[in-house]
PDB file of N, CA and C in Angstrom:
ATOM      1  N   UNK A   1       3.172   8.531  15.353  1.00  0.00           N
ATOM      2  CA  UNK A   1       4.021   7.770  14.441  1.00  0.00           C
ATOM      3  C   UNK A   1       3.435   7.853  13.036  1.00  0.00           C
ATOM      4  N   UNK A   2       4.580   8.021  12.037  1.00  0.00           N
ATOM      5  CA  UNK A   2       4.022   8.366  10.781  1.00  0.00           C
ATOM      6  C   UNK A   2       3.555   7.146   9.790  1.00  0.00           C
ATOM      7  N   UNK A   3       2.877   7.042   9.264  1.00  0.00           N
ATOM      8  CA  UNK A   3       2.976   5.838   8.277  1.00  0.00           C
ATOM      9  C   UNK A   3       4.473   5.556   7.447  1.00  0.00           C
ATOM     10  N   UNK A   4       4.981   4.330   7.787  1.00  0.00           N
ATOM     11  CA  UNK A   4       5.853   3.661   7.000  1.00  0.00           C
ATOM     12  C   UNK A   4       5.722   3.072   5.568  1.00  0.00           C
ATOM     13  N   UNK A   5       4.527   3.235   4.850  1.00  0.00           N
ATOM     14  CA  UNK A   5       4.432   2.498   3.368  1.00  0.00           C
ATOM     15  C   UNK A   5       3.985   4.143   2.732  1.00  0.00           C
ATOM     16  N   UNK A   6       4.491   4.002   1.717  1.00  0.00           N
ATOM     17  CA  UNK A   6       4.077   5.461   0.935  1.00  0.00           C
ATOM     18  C   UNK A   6       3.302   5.030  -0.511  1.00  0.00           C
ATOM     19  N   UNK A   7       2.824   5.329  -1.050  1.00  0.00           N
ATOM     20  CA  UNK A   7       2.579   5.615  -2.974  1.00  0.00           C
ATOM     21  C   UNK A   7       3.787   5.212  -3.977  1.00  0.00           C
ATOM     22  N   UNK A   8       2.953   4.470  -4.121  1.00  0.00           N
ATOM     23  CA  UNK A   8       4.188   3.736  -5.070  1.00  0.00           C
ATOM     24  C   UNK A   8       5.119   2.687  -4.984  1.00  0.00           C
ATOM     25  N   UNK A   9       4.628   2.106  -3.095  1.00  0.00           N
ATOM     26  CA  UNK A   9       5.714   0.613  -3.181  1.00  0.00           C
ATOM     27  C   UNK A   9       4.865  -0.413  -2.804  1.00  0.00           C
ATOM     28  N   UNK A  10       5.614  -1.445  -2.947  1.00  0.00           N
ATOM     29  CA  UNK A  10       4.741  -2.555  -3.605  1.00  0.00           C
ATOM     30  C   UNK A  10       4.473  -3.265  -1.757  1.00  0.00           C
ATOM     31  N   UNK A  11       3.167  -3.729  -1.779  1.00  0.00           N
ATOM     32  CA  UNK A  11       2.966  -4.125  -0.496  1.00  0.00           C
ATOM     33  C   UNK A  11       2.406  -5.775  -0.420  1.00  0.00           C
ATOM     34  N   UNK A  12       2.717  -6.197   0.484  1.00  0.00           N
ATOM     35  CA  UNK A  12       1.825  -7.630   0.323  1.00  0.00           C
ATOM     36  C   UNK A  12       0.743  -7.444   1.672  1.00  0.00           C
ATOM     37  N   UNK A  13       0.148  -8.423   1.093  1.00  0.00           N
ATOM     38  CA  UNK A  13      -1.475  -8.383   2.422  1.00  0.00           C
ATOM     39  C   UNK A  13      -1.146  -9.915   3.206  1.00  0.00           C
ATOM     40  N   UNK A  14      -0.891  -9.656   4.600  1.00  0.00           N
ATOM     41  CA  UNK A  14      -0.199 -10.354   5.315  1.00  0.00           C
ATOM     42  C   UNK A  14      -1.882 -10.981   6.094  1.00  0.00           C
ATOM     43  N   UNK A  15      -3.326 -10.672   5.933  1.00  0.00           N
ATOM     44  CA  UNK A  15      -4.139 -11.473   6.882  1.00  0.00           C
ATOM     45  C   UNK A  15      -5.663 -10.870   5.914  1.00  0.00           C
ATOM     46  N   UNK A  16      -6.901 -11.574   5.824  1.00  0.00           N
ATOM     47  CA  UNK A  16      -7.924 -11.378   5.229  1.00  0.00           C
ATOM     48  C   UNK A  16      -8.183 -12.245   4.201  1.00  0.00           C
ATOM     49  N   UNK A  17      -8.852 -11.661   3.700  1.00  0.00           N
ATOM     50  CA  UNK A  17      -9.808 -12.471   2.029  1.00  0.00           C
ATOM     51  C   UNK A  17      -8.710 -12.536   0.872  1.00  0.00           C
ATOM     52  N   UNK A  18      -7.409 -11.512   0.867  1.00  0.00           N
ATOM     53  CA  UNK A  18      -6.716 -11.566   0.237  1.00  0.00           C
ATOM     54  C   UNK A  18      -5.485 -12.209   0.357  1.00  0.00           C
ATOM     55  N   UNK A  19      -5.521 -12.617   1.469  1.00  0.00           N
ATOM     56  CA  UNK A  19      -3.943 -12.778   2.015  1.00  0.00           C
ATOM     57  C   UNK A  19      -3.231 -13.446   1.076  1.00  0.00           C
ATOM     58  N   UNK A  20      -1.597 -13.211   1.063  1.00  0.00           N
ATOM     59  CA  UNK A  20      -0.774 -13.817   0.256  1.00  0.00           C
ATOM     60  C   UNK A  20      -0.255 -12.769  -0.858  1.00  0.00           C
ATOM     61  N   UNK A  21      -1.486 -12.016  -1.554  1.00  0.00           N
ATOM     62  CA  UNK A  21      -1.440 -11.507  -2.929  1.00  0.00           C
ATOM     63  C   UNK A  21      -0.718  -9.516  -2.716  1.00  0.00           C
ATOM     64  N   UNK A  22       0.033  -9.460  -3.443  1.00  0.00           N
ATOM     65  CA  UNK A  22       0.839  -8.273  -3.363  1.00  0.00           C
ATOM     66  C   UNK A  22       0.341  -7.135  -4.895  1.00  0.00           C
ATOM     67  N   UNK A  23       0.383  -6.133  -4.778  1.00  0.00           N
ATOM     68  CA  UNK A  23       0.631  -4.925  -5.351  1.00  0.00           C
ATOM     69  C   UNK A  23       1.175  -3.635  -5.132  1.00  0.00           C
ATOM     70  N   UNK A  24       1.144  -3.239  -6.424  1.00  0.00           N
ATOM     71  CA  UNK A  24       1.244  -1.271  -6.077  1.00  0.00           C
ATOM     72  C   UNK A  24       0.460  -0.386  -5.295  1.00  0.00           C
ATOM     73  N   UNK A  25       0.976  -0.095  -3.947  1.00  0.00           N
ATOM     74  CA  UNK A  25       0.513   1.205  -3.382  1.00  0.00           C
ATOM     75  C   UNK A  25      -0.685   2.247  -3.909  1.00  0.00           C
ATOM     76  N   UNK A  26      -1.825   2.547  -4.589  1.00  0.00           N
ATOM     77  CA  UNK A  26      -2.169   3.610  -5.093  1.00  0.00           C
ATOM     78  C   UNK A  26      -2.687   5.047  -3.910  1.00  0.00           C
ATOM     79  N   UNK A  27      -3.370   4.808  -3.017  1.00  0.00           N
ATOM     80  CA  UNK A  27      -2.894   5.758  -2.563  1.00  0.00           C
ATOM     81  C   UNK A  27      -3.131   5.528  -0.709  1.00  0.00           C
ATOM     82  N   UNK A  28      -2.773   6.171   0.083  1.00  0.00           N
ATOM     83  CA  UNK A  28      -2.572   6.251   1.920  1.00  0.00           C
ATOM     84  C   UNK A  28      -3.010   7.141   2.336  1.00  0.00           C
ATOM     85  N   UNK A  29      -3.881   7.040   3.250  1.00  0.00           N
ATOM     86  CA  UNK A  29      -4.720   7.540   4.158  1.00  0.00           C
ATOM     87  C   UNK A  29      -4.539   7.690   5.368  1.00  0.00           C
ATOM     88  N   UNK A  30      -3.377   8.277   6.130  1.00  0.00           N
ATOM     89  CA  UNK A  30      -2.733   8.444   6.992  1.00  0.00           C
ATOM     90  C   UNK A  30      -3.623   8.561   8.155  1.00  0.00           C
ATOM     91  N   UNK A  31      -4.538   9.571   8.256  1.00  0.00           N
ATOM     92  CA  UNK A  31      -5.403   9.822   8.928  1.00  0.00           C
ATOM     93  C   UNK A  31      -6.383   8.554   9.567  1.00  0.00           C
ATOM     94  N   UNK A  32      -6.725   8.082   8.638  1.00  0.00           N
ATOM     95  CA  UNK A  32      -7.699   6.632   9.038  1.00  0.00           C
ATOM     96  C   UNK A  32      -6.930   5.221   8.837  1.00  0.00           C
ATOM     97  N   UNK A  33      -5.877   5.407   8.885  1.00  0.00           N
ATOM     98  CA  UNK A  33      -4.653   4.282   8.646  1.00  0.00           C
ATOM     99  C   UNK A  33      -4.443   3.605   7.673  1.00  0.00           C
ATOM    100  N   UNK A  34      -5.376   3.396   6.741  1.00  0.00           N
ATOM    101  CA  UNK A  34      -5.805   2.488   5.765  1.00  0.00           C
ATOM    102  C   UNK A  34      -5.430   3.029   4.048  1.00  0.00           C
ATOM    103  N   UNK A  35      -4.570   2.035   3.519  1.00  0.00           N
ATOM    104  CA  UNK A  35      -4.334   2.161   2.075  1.00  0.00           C
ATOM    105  C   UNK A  35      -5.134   1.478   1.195  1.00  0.00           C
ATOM    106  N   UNK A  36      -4.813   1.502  -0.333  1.00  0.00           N
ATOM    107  CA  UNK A  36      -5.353   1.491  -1.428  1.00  0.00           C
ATOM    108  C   UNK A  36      -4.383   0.468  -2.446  1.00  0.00           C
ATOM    109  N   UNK A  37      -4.764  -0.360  -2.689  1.00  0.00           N
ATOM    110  CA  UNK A  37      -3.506  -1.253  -3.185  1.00  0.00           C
ATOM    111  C   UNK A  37      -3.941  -1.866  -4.393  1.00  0.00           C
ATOM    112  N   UNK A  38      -3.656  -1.710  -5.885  1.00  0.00           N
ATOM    113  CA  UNK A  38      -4.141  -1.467  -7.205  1.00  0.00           C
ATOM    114  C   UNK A  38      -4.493  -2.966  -7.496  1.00  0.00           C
ATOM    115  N   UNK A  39      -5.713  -3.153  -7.441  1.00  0.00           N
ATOM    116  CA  UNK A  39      -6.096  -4.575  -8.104  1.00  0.00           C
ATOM    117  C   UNK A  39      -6.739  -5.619  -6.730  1.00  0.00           C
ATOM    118  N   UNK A  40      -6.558  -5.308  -5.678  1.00  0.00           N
ATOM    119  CA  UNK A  40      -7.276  -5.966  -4.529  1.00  0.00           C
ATOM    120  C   UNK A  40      -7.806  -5.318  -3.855  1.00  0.00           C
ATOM    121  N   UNK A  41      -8.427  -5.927  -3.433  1.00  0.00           N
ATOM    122  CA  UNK A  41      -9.969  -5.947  -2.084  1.00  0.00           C
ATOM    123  C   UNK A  41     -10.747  -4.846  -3.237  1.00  0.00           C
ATOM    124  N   UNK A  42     -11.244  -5.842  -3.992  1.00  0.00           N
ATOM    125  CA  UNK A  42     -12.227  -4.853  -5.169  1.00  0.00           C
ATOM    126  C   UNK A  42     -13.110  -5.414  -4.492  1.00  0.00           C
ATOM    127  N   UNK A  43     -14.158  -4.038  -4.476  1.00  0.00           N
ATOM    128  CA  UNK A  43     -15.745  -3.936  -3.935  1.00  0.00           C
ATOM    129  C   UNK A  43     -16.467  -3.645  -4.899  1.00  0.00           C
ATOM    130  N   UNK A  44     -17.698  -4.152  -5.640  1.00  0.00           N
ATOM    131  CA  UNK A  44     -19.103  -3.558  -5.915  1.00  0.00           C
ATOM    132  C   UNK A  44     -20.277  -2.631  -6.066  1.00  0.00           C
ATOM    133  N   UNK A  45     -19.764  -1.574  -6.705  1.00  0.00           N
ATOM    134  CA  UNK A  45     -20.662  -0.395  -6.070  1.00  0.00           C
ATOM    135  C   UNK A  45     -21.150   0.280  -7.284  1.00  0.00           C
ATOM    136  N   UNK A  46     -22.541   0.451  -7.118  1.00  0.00           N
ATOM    137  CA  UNK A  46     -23.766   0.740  -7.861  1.00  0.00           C
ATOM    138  C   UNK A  46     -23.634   2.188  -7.820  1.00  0.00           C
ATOM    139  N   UNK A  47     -23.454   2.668  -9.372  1.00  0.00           N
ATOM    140  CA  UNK A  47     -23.443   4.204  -9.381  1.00  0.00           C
ATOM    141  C   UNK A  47     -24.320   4.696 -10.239  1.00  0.00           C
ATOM    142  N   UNK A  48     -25.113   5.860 -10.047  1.00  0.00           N
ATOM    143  CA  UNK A  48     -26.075   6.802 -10.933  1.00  0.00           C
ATOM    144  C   UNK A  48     -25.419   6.635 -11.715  1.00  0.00           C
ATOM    145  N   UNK A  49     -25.965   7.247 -13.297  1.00  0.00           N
ATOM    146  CA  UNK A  49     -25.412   7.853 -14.444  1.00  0.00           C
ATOM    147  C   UNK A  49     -24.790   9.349 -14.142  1.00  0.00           C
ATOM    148  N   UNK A  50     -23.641   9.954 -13.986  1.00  0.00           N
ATOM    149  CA  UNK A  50     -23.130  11.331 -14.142  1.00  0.00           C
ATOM    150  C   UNK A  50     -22.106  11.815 -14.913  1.00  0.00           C
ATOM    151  N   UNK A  51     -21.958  12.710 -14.365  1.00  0.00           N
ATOM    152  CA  UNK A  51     -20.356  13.195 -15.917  1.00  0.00           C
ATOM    153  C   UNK A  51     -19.360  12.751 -15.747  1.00  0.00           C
ATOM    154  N   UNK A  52     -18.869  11.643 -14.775  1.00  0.00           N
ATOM    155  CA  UNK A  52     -17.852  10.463 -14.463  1.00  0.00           C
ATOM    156  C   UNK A  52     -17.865   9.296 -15.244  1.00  0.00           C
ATOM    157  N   UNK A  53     -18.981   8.905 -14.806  1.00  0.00           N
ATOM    158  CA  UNK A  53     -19.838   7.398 -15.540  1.00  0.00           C
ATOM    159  C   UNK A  53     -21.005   7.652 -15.746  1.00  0.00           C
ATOM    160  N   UNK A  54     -20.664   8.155 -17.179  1.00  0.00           N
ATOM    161  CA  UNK A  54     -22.505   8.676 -17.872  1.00  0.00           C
ATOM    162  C   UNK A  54     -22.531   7.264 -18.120  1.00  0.00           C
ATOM    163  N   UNK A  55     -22.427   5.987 -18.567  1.00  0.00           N
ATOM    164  CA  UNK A  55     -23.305   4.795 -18.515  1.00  0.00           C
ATOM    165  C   UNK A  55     -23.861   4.424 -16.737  1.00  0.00           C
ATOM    166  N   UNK A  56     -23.576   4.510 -16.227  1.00  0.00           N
ATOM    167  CA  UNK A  56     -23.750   4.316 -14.620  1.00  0.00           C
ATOM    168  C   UNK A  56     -23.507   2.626 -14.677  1.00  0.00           C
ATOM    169  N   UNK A  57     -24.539   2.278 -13.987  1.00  0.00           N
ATOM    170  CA  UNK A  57     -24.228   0.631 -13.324  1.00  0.00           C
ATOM    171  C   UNK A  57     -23.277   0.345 -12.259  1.00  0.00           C
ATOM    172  N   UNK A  58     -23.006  -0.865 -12.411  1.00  0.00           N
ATOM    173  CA  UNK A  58     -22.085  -1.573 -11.200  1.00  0.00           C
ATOM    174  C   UNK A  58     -20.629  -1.213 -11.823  1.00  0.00           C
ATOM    175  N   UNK A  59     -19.858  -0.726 -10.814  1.00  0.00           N
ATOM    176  CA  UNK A  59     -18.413  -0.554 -10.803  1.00  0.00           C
ATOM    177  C   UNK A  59     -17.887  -1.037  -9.924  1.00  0.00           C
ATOM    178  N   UNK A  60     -16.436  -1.333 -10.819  1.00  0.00           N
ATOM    179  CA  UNK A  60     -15.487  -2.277  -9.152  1.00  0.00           C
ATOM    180  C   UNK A  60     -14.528  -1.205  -9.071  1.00  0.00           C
ATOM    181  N   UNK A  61     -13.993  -1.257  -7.706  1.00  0.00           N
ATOM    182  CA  UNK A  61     -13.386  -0.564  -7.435  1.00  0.00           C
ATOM    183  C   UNK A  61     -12.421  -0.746  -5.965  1.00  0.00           C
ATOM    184  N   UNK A  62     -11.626  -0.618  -5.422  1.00  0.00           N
ATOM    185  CA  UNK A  62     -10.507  -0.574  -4.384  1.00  0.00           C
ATOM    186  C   UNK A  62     -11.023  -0.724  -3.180  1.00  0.00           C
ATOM    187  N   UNK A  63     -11.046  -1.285  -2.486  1.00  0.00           N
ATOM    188  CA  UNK A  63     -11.569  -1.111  -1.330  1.00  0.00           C
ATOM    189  C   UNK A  63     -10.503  -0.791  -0.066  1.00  0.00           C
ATOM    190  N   UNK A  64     -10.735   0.279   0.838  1.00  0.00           N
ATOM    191  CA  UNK A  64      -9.674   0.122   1.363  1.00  0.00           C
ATOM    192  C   UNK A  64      -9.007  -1.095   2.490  1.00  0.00           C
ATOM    193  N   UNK A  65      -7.458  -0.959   2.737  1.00  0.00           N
ATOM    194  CA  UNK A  65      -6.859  -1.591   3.462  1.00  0.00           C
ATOM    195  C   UNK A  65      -6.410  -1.419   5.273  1.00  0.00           C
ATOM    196  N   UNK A  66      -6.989  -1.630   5.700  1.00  0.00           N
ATOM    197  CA  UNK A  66      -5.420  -1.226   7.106  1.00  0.00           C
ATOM    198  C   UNK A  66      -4.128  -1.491   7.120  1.00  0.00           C
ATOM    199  N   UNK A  67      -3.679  -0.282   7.348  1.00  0.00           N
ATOM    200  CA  UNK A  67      -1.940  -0.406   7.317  1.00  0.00           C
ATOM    201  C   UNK A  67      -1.428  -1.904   8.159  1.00  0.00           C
ATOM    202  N   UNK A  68      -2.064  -2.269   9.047  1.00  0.00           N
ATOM    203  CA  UNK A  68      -1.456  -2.870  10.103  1.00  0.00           C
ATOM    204  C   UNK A  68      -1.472  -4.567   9.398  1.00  0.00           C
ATOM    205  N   UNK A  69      -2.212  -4.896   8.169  1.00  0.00           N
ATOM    206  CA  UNK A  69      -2.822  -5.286   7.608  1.00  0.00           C
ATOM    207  C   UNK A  69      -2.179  -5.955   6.076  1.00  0.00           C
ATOM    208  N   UNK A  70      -1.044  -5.206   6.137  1.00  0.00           N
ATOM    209  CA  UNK A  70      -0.025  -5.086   4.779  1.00  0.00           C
ATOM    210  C   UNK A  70       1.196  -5.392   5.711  1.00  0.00           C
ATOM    211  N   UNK A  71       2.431  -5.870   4.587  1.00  0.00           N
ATOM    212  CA  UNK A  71       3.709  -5.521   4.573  1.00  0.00           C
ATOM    213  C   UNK A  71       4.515  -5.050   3.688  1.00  0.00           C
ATOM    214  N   UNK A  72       5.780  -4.205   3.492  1.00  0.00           N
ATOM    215  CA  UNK A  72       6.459  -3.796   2.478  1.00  0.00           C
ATOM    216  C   UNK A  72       7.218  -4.603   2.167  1.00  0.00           C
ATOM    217  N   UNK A  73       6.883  -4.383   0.337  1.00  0.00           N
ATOM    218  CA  UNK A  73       8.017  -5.782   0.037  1.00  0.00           C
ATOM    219  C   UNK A  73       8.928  -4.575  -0.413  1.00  0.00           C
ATOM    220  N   UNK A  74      10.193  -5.499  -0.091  1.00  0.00           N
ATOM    221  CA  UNK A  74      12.132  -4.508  -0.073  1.00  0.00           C
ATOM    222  C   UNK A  74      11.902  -4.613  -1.881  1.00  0.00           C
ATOM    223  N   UNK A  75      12.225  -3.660  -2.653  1.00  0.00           N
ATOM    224  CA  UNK A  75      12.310  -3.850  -3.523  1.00  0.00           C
ATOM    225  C   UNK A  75      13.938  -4.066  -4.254  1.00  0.00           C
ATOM    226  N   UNK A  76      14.923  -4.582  -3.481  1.00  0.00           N
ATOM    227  CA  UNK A  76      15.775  -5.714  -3.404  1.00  0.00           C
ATOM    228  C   UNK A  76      15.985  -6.518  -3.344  1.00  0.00           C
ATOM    229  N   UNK A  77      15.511  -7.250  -2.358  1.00  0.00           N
ATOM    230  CA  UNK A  77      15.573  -8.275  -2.110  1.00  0.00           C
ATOM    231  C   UNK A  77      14.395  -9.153  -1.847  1.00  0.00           C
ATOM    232  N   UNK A  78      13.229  -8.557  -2.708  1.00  0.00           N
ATOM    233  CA  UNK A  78      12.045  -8.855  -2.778  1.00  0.00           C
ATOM    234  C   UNK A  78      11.188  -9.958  -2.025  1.00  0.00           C
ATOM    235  N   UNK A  79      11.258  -9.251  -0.852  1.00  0.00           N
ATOM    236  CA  UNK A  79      10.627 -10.439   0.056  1.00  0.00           C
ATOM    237  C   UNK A  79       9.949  -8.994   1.426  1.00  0.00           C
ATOM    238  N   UNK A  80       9.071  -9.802   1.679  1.00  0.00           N
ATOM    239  CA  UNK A  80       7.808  -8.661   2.331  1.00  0.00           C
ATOM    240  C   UNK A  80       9.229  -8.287   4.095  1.00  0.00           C
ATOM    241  N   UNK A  81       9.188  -7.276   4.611  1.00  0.00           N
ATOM    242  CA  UNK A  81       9.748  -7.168   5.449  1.00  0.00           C
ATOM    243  C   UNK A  81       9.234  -5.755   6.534  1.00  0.00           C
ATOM    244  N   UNK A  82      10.197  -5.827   7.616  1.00  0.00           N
ATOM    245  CA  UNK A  82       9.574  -4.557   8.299  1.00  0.00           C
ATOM    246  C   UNK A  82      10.759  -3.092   8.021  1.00  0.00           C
ATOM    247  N   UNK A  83      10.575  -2.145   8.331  1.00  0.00           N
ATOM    248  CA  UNK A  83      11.483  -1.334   8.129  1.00  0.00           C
ATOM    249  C   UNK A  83      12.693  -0.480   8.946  1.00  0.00           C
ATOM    250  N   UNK A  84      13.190  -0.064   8.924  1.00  0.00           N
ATOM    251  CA  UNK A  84      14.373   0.230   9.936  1.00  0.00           C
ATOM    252  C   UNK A  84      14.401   1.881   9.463  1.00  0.00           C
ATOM    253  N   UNK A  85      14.733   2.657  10.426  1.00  0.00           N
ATOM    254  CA  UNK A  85      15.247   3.847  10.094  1.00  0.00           C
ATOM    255  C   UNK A  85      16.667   4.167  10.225  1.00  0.00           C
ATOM    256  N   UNK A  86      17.174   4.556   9.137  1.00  0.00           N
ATOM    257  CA  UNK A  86      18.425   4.783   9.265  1.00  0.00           C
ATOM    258  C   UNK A  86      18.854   6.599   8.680  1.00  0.00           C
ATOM    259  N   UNK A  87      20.145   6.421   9.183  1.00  0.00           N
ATOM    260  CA  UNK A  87      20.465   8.455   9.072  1.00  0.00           C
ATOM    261  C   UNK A  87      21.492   8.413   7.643  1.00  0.00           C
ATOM    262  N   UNK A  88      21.370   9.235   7.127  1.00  0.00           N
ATOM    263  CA  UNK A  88      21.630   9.012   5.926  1.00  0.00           C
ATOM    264  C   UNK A  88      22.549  10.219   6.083  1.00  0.00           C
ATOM    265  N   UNK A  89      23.919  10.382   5.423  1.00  0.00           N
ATOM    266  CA  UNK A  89      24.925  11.045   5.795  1.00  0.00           C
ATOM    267  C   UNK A  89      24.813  12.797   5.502  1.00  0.00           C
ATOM    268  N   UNK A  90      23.684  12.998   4.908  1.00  0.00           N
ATOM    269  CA  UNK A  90      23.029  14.861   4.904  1.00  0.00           C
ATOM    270  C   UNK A  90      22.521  14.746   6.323  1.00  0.00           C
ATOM    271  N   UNK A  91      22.405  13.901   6.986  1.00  0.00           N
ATOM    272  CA  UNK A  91      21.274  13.741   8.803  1.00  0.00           C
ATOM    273  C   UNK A  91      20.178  13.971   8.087  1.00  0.00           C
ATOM    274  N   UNK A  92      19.707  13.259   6.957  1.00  0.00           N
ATOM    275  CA  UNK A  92      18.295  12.879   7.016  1.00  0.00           C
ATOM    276  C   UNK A  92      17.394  11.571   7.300  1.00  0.00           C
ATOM    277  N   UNK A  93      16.230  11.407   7.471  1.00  0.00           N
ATOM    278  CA  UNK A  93      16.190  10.353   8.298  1.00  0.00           C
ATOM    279  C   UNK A  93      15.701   9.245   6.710  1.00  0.00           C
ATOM    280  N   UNK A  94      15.903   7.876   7.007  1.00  0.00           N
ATOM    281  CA  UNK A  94      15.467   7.341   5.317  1.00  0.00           C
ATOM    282  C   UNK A  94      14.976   5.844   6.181  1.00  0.00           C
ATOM    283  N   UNK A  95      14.226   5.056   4.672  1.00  0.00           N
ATOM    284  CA  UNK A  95      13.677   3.626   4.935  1.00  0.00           C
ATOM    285  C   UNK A  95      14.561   2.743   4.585  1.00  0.00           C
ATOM    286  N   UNK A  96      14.712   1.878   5.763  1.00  0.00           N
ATOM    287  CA  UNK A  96      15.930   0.640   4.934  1.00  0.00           C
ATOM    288  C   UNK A  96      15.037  -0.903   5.480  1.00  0.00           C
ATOM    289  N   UNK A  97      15.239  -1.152   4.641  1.00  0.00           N
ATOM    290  CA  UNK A  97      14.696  -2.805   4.981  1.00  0.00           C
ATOM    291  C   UNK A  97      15.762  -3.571   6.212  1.00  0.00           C
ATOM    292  N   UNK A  98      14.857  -4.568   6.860  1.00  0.00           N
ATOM    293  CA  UNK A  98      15.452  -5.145   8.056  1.00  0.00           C
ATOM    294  C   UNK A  98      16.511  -6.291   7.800  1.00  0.00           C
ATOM    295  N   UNK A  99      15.976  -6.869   6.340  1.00  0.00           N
ATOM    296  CA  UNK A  99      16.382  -8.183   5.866  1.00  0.00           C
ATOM    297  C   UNK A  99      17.699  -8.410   5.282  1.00  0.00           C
ATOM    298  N   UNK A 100      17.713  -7.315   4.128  1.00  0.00           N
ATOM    299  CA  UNK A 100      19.289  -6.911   3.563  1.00  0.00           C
ATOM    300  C   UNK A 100      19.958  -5.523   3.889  1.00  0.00           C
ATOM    301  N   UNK A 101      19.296  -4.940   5.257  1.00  0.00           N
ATOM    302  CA  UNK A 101      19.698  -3.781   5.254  1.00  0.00           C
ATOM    303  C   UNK A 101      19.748  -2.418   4.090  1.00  0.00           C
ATOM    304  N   UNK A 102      19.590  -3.041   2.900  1.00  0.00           N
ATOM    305  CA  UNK A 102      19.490  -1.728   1.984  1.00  0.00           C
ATOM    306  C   UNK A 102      18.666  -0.470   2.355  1.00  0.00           C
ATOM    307  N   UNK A 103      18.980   0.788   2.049  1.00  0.00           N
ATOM    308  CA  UNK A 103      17.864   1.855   1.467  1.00  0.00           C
ATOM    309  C   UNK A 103      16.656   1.825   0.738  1.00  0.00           C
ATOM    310  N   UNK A 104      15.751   1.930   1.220  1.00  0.00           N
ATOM    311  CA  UNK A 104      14.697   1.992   0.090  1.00  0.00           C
ATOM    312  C   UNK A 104      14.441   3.232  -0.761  1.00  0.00           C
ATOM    313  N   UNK A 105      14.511   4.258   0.170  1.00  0.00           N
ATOM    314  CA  UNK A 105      14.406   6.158  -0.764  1.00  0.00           C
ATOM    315  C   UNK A 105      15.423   6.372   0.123  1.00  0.00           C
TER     316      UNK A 105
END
């Protein structure tokens, strides 16, 4: 089964240290299940000086998420929901929210 949240939609964090708080997608990790969600679960991490961060020091940065861990908010009817697959009249397959039925892509 493929991952249902992609790059670029807005997710809320449904259990953890964050719960409640929503953002932008930045990026999914299909493989290890776990996304990247712009502005939460920032971690702490001590870096050399290099040609990235020639000052070095402490940087914050993303920590990742588990998919199972998030929900997609409908960007309609803006409320966190699960997703439905529906056939879209070329017979391609697309994301529709459960709540208002809309399309998402």
């Amino acid at each position: 089964m493929g991952l249902r949240i992609k790059k670029g939609d807005t997710a809320l964090i449904i259990t953890g240290k964050e719960k409640g708080k929503s953002g932008r997608v930045i990026s999914v990790k299909p493989d290890k299940d776990v996304l990247l969600i712009e502005g939460l679960n920032i971690a702490k991490k001590h870096m050399k000086p290099s040609r990235k961060y020639s000052q070095g020091g402490i940087i914050e940065k993303e920590g990742p998420i588990h998919i199972s861990n998030v929900m997609l908010v409908c960007p309609k009817c803006n409320k966190p929901t699960r997703l439905a697959t529906s056939m879209l009249s070329e017979g391609k397959k697309s994301r529709a929210c459960k709540k208002c039925k809309e399309v998402i892509d």
